[in-house]
Every structure is written in C-alpha cells, then in structure tokens.
N, C-alpha and C. Protein backbone atom coordinates (compact mmCIF):
# COMPACT_ATOMS: atom_id res chain seq x y z
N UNK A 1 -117.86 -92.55 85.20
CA UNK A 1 -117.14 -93.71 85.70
C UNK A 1 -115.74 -93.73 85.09
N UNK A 2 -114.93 -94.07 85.79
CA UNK A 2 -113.36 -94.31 85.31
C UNK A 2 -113.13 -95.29 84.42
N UNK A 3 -112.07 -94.87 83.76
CA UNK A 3 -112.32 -96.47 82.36
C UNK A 3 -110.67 -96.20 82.77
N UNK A 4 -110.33 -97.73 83.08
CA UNK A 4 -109.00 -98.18 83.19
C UNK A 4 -108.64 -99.69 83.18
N UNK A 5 -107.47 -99.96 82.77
CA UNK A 5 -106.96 -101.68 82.38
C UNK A 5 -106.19 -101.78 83.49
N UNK A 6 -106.45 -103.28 83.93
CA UNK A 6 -105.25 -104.02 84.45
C UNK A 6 -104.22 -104.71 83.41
N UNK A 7 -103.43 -103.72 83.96
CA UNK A 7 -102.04 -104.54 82.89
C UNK A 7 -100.80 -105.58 83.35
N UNK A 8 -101.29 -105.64 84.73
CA UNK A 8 -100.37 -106.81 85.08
C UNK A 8 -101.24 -107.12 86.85
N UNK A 9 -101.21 -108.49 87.49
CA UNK A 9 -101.71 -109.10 88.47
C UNK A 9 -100.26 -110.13 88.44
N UNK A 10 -99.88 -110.08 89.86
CA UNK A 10 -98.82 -110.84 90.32
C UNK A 10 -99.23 -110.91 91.87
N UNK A 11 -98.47 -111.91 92.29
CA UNK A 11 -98.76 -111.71 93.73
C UNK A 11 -98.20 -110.82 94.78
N UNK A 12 -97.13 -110.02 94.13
CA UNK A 12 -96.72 -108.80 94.46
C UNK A 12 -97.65 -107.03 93.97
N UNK A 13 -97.91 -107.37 93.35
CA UNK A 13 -98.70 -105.95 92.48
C UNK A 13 -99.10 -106.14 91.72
N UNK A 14 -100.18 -104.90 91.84
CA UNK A 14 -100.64 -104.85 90.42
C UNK A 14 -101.01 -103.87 90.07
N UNK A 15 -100.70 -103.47 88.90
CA UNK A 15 -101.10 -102.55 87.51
C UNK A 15 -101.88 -102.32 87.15
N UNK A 16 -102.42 -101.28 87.18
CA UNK A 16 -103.83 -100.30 86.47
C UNK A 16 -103.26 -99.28 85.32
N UNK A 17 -103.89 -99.17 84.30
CA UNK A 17 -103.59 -97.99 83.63
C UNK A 17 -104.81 -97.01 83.40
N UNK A 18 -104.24 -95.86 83.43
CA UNK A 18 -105.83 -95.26 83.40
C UNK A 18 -105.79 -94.47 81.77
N UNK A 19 -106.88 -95.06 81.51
CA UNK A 19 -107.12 -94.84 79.97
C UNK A 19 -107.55 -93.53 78.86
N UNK A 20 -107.46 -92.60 80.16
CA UNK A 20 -107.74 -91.41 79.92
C UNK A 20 -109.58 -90.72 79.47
N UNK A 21 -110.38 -91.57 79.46
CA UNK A 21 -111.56 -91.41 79.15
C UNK A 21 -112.15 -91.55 80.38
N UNK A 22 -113.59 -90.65 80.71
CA UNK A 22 -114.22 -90.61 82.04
C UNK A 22 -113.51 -90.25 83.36
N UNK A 23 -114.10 -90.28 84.00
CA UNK A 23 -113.06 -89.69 85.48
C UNK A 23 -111.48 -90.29 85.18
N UNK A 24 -110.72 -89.51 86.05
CA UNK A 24 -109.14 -89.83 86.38
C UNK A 24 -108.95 -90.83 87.44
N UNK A 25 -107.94 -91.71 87.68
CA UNK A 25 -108.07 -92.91 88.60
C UNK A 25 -107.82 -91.94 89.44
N UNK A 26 -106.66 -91.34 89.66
CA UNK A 26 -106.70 -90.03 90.71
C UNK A 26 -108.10 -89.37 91.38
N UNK A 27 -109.30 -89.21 90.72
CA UNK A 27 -110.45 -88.80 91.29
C UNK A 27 -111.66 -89.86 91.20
N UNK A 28 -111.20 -90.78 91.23
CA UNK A 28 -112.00 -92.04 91.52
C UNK A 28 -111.52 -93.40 92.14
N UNK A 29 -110.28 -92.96 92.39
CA UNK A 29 -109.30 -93.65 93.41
C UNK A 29 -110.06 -94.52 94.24
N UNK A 30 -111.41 -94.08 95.46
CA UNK A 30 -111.96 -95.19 96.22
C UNK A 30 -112.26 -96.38 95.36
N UNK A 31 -113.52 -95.44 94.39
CA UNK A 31 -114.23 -96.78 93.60
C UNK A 31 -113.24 -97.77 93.21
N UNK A 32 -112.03 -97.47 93.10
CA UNK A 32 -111.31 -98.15 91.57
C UNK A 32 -110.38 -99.46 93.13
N UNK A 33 -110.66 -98.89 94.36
CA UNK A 33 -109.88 -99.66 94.94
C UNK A 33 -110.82 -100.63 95.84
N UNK A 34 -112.07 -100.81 95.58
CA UNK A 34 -113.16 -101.26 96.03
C UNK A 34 -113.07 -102.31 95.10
N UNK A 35 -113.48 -101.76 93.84
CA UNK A 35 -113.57 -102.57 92.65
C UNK A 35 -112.96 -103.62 92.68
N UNK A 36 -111.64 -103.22 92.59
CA UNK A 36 -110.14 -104.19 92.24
C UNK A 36 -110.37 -105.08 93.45
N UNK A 37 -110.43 -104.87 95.07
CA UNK A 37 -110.84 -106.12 96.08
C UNK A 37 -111.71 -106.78 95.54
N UNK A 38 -113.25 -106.42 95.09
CA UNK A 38 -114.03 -107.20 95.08
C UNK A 38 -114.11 -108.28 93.44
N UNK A 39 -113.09 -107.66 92.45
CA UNK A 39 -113.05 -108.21 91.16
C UNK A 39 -112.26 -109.12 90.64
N UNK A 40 -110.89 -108.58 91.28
CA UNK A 40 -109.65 -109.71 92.14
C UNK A 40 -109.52 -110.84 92.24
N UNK A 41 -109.54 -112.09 91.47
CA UNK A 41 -109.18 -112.89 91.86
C UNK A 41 -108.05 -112.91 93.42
N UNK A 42 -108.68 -113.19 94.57
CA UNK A 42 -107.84 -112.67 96.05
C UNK A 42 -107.80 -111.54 95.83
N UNK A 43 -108.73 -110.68 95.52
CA UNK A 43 -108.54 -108.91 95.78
C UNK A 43 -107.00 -108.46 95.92
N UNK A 44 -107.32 -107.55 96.71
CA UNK A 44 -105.62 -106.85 96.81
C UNK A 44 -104.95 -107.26 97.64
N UNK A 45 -105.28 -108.08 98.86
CA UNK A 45 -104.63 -108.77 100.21
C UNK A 45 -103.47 -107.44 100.24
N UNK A 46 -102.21 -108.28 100.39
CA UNK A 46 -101.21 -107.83 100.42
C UNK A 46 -100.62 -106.89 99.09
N UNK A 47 -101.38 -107.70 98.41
CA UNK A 47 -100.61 -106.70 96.32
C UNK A 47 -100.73 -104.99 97.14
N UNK A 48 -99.67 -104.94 96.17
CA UNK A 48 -99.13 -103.20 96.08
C UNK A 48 -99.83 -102.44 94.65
N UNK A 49 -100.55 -101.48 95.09
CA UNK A 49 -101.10 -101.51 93.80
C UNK A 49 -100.43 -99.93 92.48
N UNK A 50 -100.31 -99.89 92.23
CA UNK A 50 -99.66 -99.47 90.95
C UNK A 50 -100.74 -99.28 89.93
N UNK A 51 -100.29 -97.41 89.39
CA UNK A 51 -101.26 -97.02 87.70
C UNK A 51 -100.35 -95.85 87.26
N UNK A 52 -100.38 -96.15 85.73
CA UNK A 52 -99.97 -95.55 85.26
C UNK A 52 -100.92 -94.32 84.94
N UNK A 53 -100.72 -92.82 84.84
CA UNK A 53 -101.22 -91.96 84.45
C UNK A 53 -101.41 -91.34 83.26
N UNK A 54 -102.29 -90.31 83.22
CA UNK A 54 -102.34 -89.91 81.08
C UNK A 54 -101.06 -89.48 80.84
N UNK A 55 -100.20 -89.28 81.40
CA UNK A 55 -98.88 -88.15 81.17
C UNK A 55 -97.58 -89.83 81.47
N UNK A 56 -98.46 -90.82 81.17
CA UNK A 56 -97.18 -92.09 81.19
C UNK A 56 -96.11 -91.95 82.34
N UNK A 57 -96.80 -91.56 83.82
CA UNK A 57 -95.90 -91.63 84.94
C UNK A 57 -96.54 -92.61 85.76
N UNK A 58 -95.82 -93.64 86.89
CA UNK A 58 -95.99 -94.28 87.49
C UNK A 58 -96.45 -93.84 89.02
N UNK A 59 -97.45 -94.20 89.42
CA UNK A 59 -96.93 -93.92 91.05
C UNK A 59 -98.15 -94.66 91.69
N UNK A 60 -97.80 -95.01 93.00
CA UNK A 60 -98.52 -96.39 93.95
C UNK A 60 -99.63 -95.57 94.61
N UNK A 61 -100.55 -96.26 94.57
CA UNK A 61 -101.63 -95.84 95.40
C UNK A 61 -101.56 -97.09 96.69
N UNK A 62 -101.69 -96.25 97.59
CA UNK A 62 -101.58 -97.31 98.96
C UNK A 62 -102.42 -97.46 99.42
N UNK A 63 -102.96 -98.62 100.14
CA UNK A 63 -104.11 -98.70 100.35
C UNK A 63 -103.92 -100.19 101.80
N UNK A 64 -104.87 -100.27 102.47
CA UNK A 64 -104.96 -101.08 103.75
C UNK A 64 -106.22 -101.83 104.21
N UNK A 65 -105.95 -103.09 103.91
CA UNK A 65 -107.29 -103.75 103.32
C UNK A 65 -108.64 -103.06 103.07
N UNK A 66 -107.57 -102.90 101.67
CA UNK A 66 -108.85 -102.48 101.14
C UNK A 66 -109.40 -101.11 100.81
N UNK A 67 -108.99 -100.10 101.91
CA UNK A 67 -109.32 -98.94 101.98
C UNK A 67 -107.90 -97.79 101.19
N UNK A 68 -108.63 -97.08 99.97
CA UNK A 68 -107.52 -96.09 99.88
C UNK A 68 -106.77 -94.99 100.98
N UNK A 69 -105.76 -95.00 100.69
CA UNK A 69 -104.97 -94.45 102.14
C UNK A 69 -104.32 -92.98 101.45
N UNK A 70 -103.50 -93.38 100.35
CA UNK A 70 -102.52 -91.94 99.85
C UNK A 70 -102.13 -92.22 98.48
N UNK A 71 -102.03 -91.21 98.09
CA UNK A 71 -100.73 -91.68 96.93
C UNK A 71 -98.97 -91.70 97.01
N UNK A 72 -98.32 -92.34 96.53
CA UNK A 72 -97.18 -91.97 96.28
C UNK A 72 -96.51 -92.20 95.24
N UNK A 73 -95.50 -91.46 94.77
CA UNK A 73 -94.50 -91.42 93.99
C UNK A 73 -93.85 -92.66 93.82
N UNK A 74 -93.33 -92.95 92.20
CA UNK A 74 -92.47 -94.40 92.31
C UNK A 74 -91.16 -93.97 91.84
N UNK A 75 -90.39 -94.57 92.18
CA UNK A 75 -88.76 -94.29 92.01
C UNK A 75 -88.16 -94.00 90.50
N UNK A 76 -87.35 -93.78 90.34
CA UNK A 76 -86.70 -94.16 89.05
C UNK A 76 -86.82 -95.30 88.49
N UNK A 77 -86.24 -96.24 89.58
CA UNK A 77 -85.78 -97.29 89.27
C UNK A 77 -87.11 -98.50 88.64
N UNK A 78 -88.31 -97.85 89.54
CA UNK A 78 -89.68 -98.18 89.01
C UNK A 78 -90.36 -97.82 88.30
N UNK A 79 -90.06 -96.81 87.98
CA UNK A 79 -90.32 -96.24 86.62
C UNK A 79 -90.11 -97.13 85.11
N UNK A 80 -88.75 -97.37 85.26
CA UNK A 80 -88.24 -98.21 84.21
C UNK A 80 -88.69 -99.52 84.49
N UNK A 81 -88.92 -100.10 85.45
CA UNK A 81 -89.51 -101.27 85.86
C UNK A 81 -90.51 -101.33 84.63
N UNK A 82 -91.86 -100.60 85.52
CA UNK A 82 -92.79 -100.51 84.93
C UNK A 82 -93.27 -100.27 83.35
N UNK A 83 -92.33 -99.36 82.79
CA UNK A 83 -92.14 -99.36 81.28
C UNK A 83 -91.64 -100.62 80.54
N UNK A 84 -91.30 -101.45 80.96
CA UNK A 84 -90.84 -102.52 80.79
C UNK A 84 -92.33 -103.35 80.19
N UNK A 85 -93.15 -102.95 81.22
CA UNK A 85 -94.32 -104.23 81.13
C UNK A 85 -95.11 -103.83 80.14
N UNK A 86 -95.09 -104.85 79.13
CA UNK A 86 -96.36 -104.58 77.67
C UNK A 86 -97.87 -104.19 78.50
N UNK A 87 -98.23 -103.22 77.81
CA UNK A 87 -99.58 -102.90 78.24
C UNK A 87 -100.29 -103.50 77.07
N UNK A 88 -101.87 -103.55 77.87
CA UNK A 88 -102.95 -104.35 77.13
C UNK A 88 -103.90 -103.72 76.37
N UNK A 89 -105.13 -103.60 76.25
CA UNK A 89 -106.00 -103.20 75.81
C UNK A 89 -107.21 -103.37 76.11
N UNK A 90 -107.07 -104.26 77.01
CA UNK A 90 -108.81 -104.83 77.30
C UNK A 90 -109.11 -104.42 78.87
N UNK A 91 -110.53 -104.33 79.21
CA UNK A 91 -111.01 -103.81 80.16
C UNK A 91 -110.58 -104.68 81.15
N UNK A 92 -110.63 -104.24 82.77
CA UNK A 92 -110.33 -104.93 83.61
C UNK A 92 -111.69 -106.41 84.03
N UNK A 93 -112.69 -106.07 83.32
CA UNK A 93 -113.99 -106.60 83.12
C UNK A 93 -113.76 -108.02 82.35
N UNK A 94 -113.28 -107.70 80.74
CA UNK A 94 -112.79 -108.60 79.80
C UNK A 94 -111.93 -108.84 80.55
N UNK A 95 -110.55 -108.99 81.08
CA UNK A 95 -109.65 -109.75 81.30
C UNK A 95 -110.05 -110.82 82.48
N UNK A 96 -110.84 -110.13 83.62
CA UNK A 96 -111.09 -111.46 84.19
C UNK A 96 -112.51 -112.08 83.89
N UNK A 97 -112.72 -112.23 82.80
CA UNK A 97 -113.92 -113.18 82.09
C UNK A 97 -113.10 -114.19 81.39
N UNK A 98 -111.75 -114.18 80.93
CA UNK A 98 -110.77 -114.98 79.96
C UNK A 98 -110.48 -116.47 81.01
C-alpha cells in the first residue's frame, strides 16, 4: 500500500506527498485517487490535484471525476509555489480525524 500525506486541501488543490515507503504514488495512482474522493471532505470535485515525489519534484496528476486520467509536469513557476508550502507529517488518515 502507498504511504503518503496530504499537505495542503484548498478549494483549488490539493497536495499529496509521497513518503517514499510502500508503493510509489506514481504506481498506485488509481487507489490514491479513489481514496482522496472518497476521504475528502467534498472529494476532489473540481480540486487539481498535486504530489510531490521522492526526488522533491512537483507534478499534477489529472484526473475527471474522480477517475485518474495522466500525469503532468508542473511549471517552474509551480515548483516554487509548491516549495513554499510547509509540509506535514501526519497521515492523510490522522489529518482528517483532527
């Protein structure tokens, strides 16, 4: 099973990091986008979803209610975005039990 944090929920996106232990979000991509709808406070609706990788690069996984679609690449400019945002520590499990 994939072990990864949500490190940020907005009503624009949201942030996964993948924690490097157990599968890669990259090869567990469906589950992890199943999950996130059904765990979600409002699942993913419209959110853009976003993870960081073991190698600390950004890039969007796209997806259409609900269903994973592709990956893509994030910009520069999102790059630095994203480095910006304090990462957490706690499971995506623990955070929405708080």
């Amino acid at each position: 099973m994939t072990n990864y944090i949500v490190n940020a929920v907005t009503d624009l996106f949201v942030l996964i990091e993948d924690t490097g232990t157990g599968k890669s979000v990259t090869n567990d991509v469906v589950r992890i986008v199943r999950d996130l709808v059904r765990t979600l406070p409002g699942g993913l609706e419209k959110r853009r979803l976003y993870y960081r990788d073991s190698m600390n690069r950004f890039d969007e996984i796209v997806h259409s209610s609900g269903e994973f679609k592709s990956f893509a690449p994030c910009t520069e400019s999102q790059q630095s975005f994203f480095n910006g945002i304090e990462f957490g520590t706690k499971s995506v499990k623990d955070q929405l039990r708080e």
